[in-house]
C-alpha atoms as a PDB file:
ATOM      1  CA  UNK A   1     -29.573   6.457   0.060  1.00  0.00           C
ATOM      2  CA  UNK A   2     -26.397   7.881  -0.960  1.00  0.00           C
ATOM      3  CA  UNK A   3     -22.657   6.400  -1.442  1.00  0.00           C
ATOM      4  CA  UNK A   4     -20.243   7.794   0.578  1.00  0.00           C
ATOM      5  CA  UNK A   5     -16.315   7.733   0.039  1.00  0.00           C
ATOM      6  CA  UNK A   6     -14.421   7.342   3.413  1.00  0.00           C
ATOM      7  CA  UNK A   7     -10.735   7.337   3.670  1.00  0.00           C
ATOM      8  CA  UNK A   8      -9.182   4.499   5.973  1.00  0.00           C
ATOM      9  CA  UNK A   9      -6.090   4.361   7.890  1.00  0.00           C
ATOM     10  CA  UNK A  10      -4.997   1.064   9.985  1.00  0.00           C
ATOM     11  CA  UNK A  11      -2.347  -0.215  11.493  1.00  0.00           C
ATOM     12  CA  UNK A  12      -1.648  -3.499   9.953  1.00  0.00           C
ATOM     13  CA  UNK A  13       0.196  -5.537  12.452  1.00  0.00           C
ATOM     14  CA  UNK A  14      -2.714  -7.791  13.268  1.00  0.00           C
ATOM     15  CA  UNK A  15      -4.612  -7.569  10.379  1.00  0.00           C
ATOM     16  CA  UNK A  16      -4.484 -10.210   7.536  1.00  0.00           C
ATOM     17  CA  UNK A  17      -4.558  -7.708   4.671  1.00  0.00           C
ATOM     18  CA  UNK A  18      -7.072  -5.431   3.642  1.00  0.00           C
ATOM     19  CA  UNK A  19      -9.780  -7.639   1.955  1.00  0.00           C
ATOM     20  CA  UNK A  20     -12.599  -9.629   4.185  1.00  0.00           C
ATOM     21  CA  UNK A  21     -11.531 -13.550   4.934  1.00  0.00           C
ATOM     22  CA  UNK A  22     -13.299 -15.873   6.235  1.00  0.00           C
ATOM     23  CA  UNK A  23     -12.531 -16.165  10.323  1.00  0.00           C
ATOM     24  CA  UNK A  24     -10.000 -13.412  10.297  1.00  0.00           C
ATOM     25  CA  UNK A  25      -9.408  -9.707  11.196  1.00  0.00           C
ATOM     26  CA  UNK A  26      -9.294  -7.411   7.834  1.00  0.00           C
ATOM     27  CA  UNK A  27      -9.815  -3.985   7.234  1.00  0.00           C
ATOM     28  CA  UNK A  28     -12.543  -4.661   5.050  1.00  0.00           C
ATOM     29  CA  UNK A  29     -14.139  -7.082   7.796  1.00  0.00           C
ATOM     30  CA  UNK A  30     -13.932  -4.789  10.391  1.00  0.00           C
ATOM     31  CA  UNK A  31     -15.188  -2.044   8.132  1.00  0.00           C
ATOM     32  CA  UNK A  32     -18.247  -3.576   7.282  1.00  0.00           C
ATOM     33  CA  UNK A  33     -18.998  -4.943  11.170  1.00  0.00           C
ATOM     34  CA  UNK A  34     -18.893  -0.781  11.678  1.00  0.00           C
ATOM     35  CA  UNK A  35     -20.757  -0.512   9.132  1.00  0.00           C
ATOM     36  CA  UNK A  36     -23.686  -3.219  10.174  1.00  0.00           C
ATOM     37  CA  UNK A  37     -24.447  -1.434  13.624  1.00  0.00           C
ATOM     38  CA  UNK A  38     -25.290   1.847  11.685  1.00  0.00           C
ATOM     39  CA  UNK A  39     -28.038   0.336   9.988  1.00  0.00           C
ATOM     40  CA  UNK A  40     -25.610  -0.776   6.798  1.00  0.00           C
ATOM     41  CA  UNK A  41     -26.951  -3.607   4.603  1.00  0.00           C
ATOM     42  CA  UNK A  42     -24.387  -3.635   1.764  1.00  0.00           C
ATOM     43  CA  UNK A  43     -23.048  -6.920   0.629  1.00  0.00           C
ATOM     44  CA  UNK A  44     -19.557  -5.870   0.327  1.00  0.00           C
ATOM     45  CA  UNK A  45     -17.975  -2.493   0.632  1.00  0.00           C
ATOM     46  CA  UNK A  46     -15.343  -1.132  -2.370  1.00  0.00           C
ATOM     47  CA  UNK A  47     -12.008  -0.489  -1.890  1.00  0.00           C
ATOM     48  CA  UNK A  48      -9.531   1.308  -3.935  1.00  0.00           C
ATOM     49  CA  UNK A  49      -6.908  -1.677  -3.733  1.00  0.00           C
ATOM     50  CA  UNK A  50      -5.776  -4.625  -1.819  1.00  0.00           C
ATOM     51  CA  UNK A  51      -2.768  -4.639   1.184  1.00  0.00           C
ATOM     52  CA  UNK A  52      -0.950  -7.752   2.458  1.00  0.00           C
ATOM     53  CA  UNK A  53      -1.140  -9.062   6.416  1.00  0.00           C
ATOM     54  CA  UNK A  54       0.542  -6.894   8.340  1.00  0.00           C
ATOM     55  CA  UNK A  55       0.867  -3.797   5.357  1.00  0.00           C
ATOM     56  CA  UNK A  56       0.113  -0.198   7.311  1.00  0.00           C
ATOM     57  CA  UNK A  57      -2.720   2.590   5.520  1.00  0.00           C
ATOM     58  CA  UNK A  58      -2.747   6.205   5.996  1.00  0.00           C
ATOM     59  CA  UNK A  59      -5.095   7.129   2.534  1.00  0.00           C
ATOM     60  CA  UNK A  60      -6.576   3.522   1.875  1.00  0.00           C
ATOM     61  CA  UNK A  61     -10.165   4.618   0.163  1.00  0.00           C
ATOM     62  CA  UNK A  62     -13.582   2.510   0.676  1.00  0.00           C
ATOM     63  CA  UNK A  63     -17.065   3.419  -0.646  1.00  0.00           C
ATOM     64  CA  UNK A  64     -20.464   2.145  -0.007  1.00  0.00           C
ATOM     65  CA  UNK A  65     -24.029   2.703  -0.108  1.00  0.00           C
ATOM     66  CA  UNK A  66     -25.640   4.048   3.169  1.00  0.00           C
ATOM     67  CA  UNK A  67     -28.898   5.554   4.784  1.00  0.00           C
ATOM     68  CA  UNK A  68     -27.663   8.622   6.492  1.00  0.00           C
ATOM     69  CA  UNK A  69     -29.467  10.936   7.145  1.00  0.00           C
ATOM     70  CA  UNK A  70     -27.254  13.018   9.933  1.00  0.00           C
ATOM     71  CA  UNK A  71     -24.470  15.279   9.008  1.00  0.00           C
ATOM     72  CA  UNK A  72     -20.692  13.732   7.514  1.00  0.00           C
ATOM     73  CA  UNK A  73     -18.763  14.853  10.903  1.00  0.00           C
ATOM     74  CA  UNK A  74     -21.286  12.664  12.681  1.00  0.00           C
ATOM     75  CA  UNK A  75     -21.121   9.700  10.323  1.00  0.00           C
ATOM     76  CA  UNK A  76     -16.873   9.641  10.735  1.00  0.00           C
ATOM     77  CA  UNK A  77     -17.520   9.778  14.656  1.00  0.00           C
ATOM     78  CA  UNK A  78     -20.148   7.227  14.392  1.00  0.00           C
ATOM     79  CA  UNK A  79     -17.838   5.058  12.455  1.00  0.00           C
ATOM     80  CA  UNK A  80     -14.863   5.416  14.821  1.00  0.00           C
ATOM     81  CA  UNK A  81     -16.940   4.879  17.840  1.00  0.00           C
ATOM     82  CA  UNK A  82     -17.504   1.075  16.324  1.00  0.00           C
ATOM     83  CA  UNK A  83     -14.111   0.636  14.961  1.00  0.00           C
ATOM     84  CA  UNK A  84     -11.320  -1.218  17.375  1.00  0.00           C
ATOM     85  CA  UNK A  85      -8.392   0.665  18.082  1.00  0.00           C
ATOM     86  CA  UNK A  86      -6.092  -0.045  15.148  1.00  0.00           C
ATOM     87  CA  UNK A  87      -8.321   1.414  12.203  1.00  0.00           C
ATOM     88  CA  UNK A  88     -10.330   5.184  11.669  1.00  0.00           C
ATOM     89  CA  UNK A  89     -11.846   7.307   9.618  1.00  0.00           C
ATOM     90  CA  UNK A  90      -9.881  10.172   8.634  1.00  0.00           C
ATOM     91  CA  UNK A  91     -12.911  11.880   6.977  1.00  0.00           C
ATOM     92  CA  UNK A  92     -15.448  11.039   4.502  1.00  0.00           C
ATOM     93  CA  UNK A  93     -17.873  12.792   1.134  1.00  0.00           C
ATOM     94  CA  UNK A  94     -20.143  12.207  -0.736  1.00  0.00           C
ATOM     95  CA  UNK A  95     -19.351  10.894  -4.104  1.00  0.00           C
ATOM     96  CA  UNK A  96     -21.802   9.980  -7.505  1.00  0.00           C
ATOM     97  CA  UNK A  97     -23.740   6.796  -7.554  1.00  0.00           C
ATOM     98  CA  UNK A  98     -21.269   5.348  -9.973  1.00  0.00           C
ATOM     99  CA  UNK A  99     -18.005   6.298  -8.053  1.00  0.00           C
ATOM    100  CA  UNK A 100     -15.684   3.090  -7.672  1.00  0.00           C
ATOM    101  CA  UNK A 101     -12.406   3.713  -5.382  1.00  0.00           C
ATOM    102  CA  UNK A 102     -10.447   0.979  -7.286  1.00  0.00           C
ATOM    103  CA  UNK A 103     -11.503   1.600 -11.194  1.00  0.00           C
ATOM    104  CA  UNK A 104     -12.055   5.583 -11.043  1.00  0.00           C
ATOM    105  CA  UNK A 105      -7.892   5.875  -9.478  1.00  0.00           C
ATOM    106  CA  UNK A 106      -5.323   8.151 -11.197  1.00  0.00           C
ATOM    107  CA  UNK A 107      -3.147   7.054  -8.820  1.00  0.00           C
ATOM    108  CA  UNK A 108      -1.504   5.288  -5.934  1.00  0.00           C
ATOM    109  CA  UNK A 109       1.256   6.118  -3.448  1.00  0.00           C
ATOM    110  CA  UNK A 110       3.409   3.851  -1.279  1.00  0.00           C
ATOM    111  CA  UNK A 111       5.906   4.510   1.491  1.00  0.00           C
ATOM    112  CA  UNK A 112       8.103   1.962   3.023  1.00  0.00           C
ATOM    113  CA  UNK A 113      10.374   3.052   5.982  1.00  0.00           C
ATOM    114  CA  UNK A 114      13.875   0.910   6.889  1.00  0.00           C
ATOM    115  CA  UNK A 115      16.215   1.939   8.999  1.00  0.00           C
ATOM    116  CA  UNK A 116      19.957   1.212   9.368  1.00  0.00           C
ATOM    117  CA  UNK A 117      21.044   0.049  12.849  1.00  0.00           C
ATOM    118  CA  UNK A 118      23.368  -3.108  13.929  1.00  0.00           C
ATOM    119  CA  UNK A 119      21.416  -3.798  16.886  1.00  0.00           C
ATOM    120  CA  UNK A 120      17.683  -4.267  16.969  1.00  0.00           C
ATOM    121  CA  UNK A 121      15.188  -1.400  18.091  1.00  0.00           C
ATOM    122  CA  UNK A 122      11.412  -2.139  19.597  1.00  0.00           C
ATOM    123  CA  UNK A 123      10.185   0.723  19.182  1.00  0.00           C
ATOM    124  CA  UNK A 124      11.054   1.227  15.041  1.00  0.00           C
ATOM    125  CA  UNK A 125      10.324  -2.590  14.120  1.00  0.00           C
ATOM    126  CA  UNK A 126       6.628  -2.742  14.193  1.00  0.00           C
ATOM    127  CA  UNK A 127       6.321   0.066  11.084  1.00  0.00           C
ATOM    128  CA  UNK A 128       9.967  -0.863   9.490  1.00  0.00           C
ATOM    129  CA  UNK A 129      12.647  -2.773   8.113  1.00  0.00           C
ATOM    130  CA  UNK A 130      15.832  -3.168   9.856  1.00  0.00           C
ATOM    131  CA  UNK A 131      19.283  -3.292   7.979  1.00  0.00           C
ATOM    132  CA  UNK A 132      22.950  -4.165   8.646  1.00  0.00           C
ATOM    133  CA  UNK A 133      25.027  -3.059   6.382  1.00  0.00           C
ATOM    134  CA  UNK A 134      23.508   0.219   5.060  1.00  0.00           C
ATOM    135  CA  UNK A 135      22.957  -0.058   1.416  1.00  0.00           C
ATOM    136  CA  UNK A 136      24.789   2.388  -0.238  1.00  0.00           C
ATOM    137  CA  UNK A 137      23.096   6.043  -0.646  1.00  0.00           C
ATOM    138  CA  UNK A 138      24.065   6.467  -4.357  1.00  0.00           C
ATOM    139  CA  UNK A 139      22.882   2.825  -5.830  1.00  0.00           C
ATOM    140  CA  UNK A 140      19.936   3.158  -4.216  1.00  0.00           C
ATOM    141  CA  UNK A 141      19.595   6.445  -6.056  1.00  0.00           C
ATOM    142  CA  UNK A 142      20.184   5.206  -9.359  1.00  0.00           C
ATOM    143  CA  UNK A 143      18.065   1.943  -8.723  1.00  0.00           C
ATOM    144  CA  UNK A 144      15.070   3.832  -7.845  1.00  0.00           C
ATOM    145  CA  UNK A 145      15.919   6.256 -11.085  1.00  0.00           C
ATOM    146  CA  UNK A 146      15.252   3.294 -13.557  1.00  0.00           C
ATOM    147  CA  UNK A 147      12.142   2.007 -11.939  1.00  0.00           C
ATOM    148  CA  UNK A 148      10.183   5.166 -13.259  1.00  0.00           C
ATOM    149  CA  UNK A 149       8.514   5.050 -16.464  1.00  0.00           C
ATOM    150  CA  UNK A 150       6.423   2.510 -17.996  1.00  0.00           C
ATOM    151  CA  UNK A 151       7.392  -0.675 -17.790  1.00  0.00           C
ATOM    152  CA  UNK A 152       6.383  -4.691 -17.850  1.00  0.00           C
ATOM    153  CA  UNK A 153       6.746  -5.403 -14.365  1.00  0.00           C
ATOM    154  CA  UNK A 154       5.563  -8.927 -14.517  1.00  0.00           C
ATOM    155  CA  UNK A 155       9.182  -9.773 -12.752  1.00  0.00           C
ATOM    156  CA  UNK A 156       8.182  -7.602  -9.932  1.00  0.00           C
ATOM    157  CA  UNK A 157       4.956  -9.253  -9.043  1.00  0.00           C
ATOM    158  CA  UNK A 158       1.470 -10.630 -10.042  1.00  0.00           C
ATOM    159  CA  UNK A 159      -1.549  -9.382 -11.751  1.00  0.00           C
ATOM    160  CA  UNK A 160      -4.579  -8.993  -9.908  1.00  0.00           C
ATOM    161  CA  UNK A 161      -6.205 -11.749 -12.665  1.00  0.00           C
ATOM    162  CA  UNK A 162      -4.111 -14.016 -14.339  1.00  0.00           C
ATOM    163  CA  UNK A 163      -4.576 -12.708 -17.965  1.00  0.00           C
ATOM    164  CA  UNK A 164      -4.260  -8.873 -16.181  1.00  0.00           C
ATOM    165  CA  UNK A 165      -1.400  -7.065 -18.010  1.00  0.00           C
ATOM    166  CA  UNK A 166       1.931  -5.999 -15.630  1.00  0.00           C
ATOM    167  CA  UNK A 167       2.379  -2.921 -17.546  1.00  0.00           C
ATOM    168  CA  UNK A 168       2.255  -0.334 -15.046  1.00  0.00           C
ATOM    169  CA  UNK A 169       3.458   3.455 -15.106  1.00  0.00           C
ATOM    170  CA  UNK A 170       5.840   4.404 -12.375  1.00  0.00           C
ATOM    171  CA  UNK A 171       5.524   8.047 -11.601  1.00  0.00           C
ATOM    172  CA  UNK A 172       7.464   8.447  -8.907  1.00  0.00           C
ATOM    173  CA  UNK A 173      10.124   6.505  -7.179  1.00  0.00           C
ATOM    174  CA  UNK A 174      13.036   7.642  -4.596  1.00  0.00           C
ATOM    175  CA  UNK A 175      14.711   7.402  -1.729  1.00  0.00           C
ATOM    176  CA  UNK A 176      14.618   9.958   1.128  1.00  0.00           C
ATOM    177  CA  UNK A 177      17.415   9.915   3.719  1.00  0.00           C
ATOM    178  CA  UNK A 178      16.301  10.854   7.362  1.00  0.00           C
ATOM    179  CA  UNK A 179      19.519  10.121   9.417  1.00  0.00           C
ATOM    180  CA  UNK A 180      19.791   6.383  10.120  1.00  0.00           C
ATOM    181  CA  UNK A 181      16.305   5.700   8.094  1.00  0.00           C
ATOM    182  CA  UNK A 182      15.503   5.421   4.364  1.00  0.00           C
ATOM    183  CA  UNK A 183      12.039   6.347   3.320  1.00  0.00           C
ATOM    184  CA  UNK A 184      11.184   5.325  -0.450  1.00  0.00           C
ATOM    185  CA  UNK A 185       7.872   7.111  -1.720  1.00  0.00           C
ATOM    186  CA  UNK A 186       7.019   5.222  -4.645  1.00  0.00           C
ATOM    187  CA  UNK A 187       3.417   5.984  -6.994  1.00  0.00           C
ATOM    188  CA  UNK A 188       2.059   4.552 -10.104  1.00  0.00           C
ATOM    189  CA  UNK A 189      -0.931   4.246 -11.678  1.00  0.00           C
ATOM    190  CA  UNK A 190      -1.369   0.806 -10.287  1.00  0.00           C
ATOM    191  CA  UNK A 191       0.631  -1.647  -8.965  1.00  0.00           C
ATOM    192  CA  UNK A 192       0.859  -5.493  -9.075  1.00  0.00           C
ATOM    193  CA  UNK A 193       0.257  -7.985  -5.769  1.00  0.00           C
ATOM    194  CA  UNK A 194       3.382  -7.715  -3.710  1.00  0.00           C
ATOM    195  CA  UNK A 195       4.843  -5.096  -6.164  1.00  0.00           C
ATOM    196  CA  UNK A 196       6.242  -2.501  -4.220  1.00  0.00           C
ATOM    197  CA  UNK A 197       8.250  -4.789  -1.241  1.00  0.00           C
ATOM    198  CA  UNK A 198       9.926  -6.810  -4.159  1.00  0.00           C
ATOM    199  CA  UNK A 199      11.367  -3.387  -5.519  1.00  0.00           C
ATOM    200  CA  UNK A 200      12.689  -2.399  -2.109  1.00  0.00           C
ATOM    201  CA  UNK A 201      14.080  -5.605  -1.503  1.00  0.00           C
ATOM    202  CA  UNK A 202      15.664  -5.789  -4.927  1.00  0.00           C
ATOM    203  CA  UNK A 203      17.346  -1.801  -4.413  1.00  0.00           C
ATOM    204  CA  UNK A 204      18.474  -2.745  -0.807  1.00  0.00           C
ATOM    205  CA  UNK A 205      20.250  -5.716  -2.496  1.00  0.00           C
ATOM    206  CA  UNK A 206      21.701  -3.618  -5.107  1.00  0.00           C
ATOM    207  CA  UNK A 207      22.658  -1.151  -2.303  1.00  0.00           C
ATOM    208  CA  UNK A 208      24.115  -3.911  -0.399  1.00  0.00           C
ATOM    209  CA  UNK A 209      26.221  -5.005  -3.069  1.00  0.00           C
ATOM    210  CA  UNK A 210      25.133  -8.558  -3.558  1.00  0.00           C
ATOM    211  CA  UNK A 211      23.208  -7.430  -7.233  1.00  0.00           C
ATOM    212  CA  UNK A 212      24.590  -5.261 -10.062  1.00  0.00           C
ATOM    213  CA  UNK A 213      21.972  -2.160 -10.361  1.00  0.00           C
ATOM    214  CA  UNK A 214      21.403  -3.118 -14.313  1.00  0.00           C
ATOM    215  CA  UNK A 215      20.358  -6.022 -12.704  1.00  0.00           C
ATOM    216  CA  UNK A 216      16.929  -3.641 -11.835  1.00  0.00           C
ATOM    217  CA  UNK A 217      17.134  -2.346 -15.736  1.00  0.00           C
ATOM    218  CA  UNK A 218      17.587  -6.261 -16.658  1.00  0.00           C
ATOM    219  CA  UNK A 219      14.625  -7.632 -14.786  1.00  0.00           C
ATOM    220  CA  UNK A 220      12.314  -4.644 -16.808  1.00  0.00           C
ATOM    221  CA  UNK A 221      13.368  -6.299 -20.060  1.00  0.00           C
ATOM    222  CA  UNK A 222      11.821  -9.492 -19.299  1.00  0.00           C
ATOM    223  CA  UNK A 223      15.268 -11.107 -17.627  1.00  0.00           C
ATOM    224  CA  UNK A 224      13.867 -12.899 -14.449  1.00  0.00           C
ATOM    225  CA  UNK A 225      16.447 -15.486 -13.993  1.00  0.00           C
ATOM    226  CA  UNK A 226      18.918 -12.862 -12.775  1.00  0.00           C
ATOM    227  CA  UNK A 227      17.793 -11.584  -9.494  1.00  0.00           C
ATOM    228  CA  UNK A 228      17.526 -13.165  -5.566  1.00  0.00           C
ATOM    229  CA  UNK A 229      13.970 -14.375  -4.454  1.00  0.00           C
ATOM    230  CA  UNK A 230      12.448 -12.039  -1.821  1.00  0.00           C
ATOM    231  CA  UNK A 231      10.226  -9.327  -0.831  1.00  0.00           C
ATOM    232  CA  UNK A 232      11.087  -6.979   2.092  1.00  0.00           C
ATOM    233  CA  UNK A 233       8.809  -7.082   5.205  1.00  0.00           C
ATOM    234  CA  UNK A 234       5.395  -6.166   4.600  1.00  0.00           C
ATOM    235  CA  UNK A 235       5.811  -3.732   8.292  1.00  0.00           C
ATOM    236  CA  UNK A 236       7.917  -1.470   6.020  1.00  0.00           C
ATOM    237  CA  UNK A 237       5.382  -0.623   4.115  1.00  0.00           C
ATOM    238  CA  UNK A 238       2.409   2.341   4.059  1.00  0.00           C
ATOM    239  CA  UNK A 239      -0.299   3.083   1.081  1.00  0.00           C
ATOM    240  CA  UNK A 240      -0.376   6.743   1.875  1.00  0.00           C
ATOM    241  CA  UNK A 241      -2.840   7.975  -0.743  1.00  0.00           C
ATOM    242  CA  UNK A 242      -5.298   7.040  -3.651  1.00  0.00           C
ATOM    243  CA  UNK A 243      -5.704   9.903  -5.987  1.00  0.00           C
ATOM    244  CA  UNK A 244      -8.931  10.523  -8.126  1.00  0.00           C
ATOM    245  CA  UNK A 245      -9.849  13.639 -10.678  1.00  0.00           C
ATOM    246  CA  UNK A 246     -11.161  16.390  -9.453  1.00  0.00           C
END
């Protein structure tokens, strides 16, 4: 018996999140039905963090405890050839007995992808958001410049447990212009339920010109009142990697 560390991409659309519900498709769920027809008998596989319905992966991270006694390659292919068509196994290690994907994280990165377009697009609008006007390129600039650091972000979401702190330390955060699309690549050491779509909806307002940017610098110093409800589209957005020491 040894635990194994996979890494997990899906494509969210039609999947309610990332963690097993009762009577509908998760990655988790779907995961451990994989998992059951290679001889698995786990309770409950680990996963680095939670995504909302309809929230993308290209680096989520999932570990559990399996009798395998075949090669890794052969394990991934096994895995895939039980997995529907909107999830796979990018590769997979072994990792210590003690390993946990959520508790042993340095780090977690986010993309979320809009793009800038009167009219609507079919092919773009499953993995973005669409915008009309464009924000403008230099407030979104300086929004995404005072999110770094470490802050309370208790305005910007919820805590995994209701006495959970919202400190978190933002690493990275800005905007990447790719002709009519925005990309923001966002990573912290954690981040709070719903974290990362309220700070893209809050900088596209900003951008927009319906919020004053200090209204992003505000809303750190414990100043809730000041800002629109509203998260942007959960399509938008990507967890692209999970970092752990070496």
């Amino acid at each position: 018996m040894a635990r194994y560390q996979i890494i997990l991409a899906y494509d969210g659309t039609d999947l309610y999140g990332s963690q097993r519900q009762a009577n509908r498709r998760t990655a988790q769920g779907e995961l451990e039905t994989a998992l059951r027809r290679l001889g698995w008998q786990g309770r409950s596989v680990l996963l680095a963090g939670r995504t909302d319905t309809g929230v993308h992966a290209l680096g989520q991270v999932a570990a559990f405890d399996l009798e395998w006694p075949h090669p890794l390659e052969e394990l991934v292919d096994a895995l895939n050839a039980h997995l529907p068509a909107d999830l796979a196994v990018r590769g997979a290690k072994v990792v210590a007995a003690g390993f946990h994907p959520r508790f042993d994280a340095l780090s977690r990165r986010y993309h979320y992808r809009l793009y800038c377009q009167p009219g609507r697009d079919p092919l773009r609008d499953r993995y973005a958001w669409r915008l009309w006007p464009a924000p403008k390129a230099e407030i979104l600039h300086e929004a995404a410049r005072r999110l770094c650091g470490t802050h309370d972000f208790a305005a910007f979401g919820t805590p995994p447990r209701p006495e959970s702190s919202t400190v978190r330390t933002v690493t990275q955060a800005e905007w990447v212009e790719q002709g009519d699309e925005w990309i923001f690549r966002v990573e912290a050491d954690a981040f709070l339920y719903r974290m990362v779509r309220r700070m893209v909806y809050l900088q596209v307002v900003a951008g927009q010109g319906k919020l004053p940017v200090q209204a992003i610098s505000d809303l750190l110093e414990g100043q809730r009142e000041i800002a629109p409800a509203g998260l942007a589209p959960a399509r938008g957005l990507t967890l692209v990697e999970v970092t752990y020491p070496e």
